[in-house]
N, C-alpha and C. Protein backbone atom coordinates (compact mmCIF):
# COMPACT_ATOMS: atom_id res chain seq x y z
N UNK A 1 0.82 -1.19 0.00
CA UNK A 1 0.00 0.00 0.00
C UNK A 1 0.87 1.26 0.00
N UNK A 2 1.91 1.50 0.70
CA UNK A 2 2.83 2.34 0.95
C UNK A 2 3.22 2.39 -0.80
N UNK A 3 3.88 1.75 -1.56
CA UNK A 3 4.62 1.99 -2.51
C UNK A 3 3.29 2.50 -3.18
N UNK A 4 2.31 2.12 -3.46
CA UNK A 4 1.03 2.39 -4.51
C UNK A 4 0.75 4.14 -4.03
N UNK A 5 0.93 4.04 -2.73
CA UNK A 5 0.65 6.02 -2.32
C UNK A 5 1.81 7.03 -2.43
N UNK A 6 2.41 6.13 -2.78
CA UNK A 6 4.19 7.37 -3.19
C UNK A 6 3.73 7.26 -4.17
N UNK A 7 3.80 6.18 -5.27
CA UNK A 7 3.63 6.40 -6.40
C UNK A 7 2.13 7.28 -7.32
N UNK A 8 1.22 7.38 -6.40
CA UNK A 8 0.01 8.17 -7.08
C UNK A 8 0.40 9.71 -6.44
N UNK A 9 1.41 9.80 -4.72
CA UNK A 9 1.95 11.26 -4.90
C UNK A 9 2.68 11.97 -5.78
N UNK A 10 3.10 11.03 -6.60
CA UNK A 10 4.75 11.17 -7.56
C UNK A 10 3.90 11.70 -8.71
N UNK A 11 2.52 11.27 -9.35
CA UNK A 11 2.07 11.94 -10.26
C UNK A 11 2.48 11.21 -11.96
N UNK A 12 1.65 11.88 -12.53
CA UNK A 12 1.35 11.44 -13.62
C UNK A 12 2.06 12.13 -14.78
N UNK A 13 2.51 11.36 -16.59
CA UNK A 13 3.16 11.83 -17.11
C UNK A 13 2.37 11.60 -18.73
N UNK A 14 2.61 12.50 -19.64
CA UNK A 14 1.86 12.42 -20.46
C UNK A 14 2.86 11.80 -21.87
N UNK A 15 2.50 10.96 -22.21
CA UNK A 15 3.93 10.49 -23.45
C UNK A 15 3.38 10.46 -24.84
N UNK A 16 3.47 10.93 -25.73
CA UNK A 16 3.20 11.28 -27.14
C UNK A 16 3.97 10.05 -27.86
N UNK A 17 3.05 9.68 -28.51
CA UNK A 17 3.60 8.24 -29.17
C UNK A 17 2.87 8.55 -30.92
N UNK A 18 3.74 8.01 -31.51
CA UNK A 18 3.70 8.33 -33.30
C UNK A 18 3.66 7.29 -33.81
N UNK A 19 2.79 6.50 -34.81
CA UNK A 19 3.34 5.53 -35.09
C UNK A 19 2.64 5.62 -37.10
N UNK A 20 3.60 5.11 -37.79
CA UNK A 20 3.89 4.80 -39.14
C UNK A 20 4.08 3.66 -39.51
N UNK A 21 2.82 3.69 -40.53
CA UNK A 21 2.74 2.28 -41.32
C UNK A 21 2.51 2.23 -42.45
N UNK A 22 3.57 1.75 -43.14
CA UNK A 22 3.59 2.41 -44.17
C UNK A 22 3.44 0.79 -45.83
N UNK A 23 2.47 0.64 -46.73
CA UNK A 23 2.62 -0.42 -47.24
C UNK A 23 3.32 -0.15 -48.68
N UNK A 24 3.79 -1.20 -49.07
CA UNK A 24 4.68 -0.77 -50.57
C UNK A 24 4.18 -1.81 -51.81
N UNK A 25 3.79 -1.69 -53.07
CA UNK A 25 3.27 -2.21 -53.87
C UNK A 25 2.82 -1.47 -54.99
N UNK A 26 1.86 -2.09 -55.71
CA UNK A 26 1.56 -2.00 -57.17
C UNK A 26 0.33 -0.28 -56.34
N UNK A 27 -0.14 0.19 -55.53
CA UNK A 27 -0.59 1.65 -54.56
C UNK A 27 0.07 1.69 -53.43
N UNK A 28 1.12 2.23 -53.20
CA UNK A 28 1.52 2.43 -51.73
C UNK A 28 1.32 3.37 -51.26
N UNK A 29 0.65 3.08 -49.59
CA UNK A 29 0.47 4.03 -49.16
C UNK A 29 0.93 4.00 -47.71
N UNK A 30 0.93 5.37 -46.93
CA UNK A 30 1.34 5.40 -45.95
C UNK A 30 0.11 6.05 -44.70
N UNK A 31 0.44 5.52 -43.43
CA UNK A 31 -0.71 6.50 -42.43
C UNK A 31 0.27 6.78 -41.13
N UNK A 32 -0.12 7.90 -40.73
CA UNK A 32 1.18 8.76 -39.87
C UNK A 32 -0.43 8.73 -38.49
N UNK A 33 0.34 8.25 -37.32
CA UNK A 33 -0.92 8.32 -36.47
C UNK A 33 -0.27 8.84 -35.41
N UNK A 34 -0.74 9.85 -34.81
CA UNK A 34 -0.60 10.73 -32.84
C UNK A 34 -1.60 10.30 -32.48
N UNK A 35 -0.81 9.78 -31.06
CA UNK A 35 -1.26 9.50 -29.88
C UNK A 35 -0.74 9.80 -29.06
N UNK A 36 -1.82 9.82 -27.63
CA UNK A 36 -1.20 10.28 -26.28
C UNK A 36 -1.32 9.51 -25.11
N UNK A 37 -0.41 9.25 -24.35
CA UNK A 37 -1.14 7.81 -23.20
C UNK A 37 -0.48 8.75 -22.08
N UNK A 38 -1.28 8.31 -20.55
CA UNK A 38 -1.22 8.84 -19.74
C UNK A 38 -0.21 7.72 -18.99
N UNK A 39 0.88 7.80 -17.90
CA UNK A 39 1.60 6.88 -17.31
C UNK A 39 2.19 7.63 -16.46
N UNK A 40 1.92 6.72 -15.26
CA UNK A 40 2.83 7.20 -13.87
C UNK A 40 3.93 7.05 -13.77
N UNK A 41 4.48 8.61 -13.45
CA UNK A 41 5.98 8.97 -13.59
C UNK A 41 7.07 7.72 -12.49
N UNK A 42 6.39 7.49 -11.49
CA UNK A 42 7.05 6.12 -10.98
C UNK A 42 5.89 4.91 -10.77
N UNK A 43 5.84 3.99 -11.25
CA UNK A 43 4.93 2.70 -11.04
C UNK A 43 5.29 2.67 -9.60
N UNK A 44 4.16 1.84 -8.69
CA UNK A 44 4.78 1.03 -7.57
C UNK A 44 5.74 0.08 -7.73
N UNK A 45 5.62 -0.51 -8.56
CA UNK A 45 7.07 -1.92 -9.03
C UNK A 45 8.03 -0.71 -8.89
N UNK A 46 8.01 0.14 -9.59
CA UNK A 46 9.89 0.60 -9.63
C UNK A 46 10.19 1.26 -8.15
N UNK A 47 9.02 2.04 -7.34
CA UNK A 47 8.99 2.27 -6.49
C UNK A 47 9.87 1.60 -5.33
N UNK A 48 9.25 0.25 -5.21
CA UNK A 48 9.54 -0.85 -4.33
C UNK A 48 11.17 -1.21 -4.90
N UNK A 49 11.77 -1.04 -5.89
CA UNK A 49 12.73 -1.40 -6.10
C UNK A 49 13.84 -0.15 -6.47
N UNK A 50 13.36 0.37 -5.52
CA UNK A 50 14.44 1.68 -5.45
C UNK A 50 15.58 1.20 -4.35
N UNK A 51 16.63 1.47 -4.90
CA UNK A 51 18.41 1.29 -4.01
C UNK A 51 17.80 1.64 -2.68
N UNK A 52 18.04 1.15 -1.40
CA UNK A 52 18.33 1.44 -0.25
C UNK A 52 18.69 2.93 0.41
N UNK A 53 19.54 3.58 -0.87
CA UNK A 53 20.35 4.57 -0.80
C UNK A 53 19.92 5.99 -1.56
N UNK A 54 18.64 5.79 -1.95
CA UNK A 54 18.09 6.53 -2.81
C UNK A 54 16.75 7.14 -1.85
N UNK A 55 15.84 8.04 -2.10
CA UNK A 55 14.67 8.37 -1.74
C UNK A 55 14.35 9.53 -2.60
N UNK A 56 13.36 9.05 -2.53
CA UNK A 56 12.02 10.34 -3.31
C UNK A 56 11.70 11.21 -2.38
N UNK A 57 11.90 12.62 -2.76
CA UNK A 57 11.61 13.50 -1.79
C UNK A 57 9.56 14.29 -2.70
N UNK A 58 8.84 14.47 -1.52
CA UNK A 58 8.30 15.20 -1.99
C UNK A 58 7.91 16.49 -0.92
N UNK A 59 7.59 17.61 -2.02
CA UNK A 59 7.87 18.67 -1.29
C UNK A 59 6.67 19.46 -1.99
N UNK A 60 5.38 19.73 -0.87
CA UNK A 60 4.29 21.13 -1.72
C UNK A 60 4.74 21.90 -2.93
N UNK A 61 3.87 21.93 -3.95
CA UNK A 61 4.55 22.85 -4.60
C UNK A 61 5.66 22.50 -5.65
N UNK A 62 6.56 21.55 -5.77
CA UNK A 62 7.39 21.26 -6.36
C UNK A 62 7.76 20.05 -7.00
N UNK A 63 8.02 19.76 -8.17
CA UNK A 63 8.42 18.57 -8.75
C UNK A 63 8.80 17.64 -7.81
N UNK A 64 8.39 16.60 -7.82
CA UNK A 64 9.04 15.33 -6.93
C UNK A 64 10.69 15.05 -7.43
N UNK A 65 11.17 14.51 -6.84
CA UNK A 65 12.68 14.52 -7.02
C UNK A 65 13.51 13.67 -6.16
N UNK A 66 14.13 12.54 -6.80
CA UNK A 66 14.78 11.45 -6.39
C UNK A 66 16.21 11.62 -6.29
N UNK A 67 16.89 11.36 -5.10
CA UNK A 67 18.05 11.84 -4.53
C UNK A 67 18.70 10.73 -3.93
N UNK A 68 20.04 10.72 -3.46
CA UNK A 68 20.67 10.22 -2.27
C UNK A 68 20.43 10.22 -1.31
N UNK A 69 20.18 9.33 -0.34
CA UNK A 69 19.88 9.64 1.08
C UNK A 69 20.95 9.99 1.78
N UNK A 70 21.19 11.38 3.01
CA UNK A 70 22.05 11.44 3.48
C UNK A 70 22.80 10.58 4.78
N UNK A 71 23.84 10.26 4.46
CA UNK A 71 24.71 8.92 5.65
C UNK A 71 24.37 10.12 7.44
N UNK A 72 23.31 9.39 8.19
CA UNK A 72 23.20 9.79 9.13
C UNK A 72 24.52 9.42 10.17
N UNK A 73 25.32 8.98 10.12
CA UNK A 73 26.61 8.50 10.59
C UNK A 73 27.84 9.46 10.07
N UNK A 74 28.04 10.23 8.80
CA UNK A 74 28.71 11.00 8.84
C UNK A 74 28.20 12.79 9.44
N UNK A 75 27.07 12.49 10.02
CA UNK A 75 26.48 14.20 10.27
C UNK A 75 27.66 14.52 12.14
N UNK A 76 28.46 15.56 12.19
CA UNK A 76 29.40 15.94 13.13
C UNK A 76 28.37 15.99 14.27
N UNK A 77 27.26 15.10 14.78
CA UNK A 77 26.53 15.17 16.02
C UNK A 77 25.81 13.58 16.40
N UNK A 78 26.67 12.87 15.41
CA UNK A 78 25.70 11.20 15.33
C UNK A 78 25.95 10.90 16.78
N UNK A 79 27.70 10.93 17.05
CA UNK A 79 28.10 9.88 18.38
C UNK A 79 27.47 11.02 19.61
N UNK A 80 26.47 11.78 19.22
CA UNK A 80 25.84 12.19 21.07
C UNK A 80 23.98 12.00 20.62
N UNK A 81 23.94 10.94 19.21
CA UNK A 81 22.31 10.04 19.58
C UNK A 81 22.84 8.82 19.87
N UNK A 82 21.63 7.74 20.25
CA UNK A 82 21.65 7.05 21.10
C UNK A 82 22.40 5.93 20.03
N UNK A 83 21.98 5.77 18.90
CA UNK A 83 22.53 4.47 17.88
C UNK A 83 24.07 4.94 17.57
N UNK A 84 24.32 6.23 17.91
CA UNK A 84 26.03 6.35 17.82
C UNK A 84 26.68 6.30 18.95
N UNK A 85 26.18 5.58 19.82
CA UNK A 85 26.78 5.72 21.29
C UNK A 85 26.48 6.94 21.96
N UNK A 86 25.98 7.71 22.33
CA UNK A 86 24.97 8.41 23.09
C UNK A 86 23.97 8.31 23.73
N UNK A 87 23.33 8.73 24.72
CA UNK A 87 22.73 7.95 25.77
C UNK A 87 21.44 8.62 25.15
N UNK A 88 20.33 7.56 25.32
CA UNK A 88 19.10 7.73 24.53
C UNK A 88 18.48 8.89 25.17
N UNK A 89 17.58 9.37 24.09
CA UNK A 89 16.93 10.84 24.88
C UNK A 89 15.51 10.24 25.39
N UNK A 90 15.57 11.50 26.71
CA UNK A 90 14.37 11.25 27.41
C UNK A 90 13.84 12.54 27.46
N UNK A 91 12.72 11.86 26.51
CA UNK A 91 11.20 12.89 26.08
C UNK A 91 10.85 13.55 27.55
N UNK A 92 10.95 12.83 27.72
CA UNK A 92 9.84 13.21 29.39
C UNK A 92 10.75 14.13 30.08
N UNK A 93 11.84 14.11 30.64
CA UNK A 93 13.37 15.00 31.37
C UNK A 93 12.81 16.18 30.42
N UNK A 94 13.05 16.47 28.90
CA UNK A 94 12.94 17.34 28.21
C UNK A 94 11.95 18.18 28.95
N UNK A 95 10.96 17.32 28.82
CA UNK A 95 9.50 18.47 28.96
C UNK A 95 9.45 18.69 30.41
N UNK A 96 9.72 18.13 31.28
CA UNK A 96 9.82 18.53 32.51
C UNK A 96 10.35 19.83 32.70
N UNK A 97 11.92 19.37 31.99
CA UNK A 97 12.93 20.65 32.23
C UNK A 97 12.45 21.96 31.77
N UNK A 98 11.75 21.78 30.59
CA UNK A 98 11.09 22.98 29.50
C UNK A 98 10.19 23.79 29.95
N UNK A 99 9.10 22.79 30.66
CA UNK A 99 8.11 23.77 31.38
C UNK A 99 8.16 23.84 33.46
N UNK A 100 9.48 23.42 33.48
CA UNK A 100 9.49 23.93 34.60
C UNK A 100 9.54 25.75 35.54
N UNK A 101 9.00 26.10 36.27
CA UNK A 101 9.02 27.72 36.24
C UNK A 101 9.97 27.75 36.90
N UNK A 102 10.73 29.01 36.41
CA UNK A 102 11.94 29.22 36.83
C UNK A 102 11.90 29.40 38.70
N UNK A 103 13.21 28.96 39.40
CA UNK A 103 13.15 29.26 40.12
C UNK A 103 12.19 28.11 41.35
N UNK A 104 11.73 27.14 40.40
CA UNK A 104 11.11 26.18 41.50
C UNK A 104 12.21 24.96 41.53
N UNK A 105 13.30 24.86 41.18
CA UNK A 105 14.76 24.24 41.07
C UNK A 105 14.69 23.13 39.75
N UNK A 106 13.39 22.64 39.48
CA UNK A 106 13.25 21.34 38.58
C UNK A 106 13.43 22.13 36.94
């Protein structure tokens, strides 16, 4: 379900197709035909088989756009979260600390 709802966010593409047929003989003739078919700019199949290392970004407003994902292990703050050796955060300490009023020591 997930890949089928990226792929109907990702949007639709319009492809112009021509085709010529042309016969040769004792009257030859030829027929020149336009057409237009509608096709989603990513299927779910290709969706689902996107690199590990890749992601589709989408963003209001703007062409969808398939990128590199950035290595959360090289960002200069990984080793103080908890999966880089840093001690896991506590939601709760946070909000304590946040809305504590000044001056009541917590």
């Amino acid at each position: 379900d997930t890949v089928k709802e990226i792929s109907e966010a990702i949007g639709k593409q319009t492809v112009a197709t021509v085709t010529w047929n042309e016969s040769r003989g004792a009257s030859a003739t030829s027929t020149r035909n336009f057409n237009t078919v509608e096709r989603d700019l990513l299927q779910a199949s290709e969706v689902a088989k996107l690199p590990r290392d890749r992601a589709i970004v989408l963003i209001a407003g703007a062409d969808p756009l398939r990128d590199a994902k950035y290595d959360v292990e090289k960002h200069p703050h990984w080793r103080e979260t908890a999966p880089g050796g840093g001690d896991p955060f506590d939601f709760g300490s946070y909000l304590r600390e946040r809305h504590a009023a000044p001056g009541d020591g917590g």
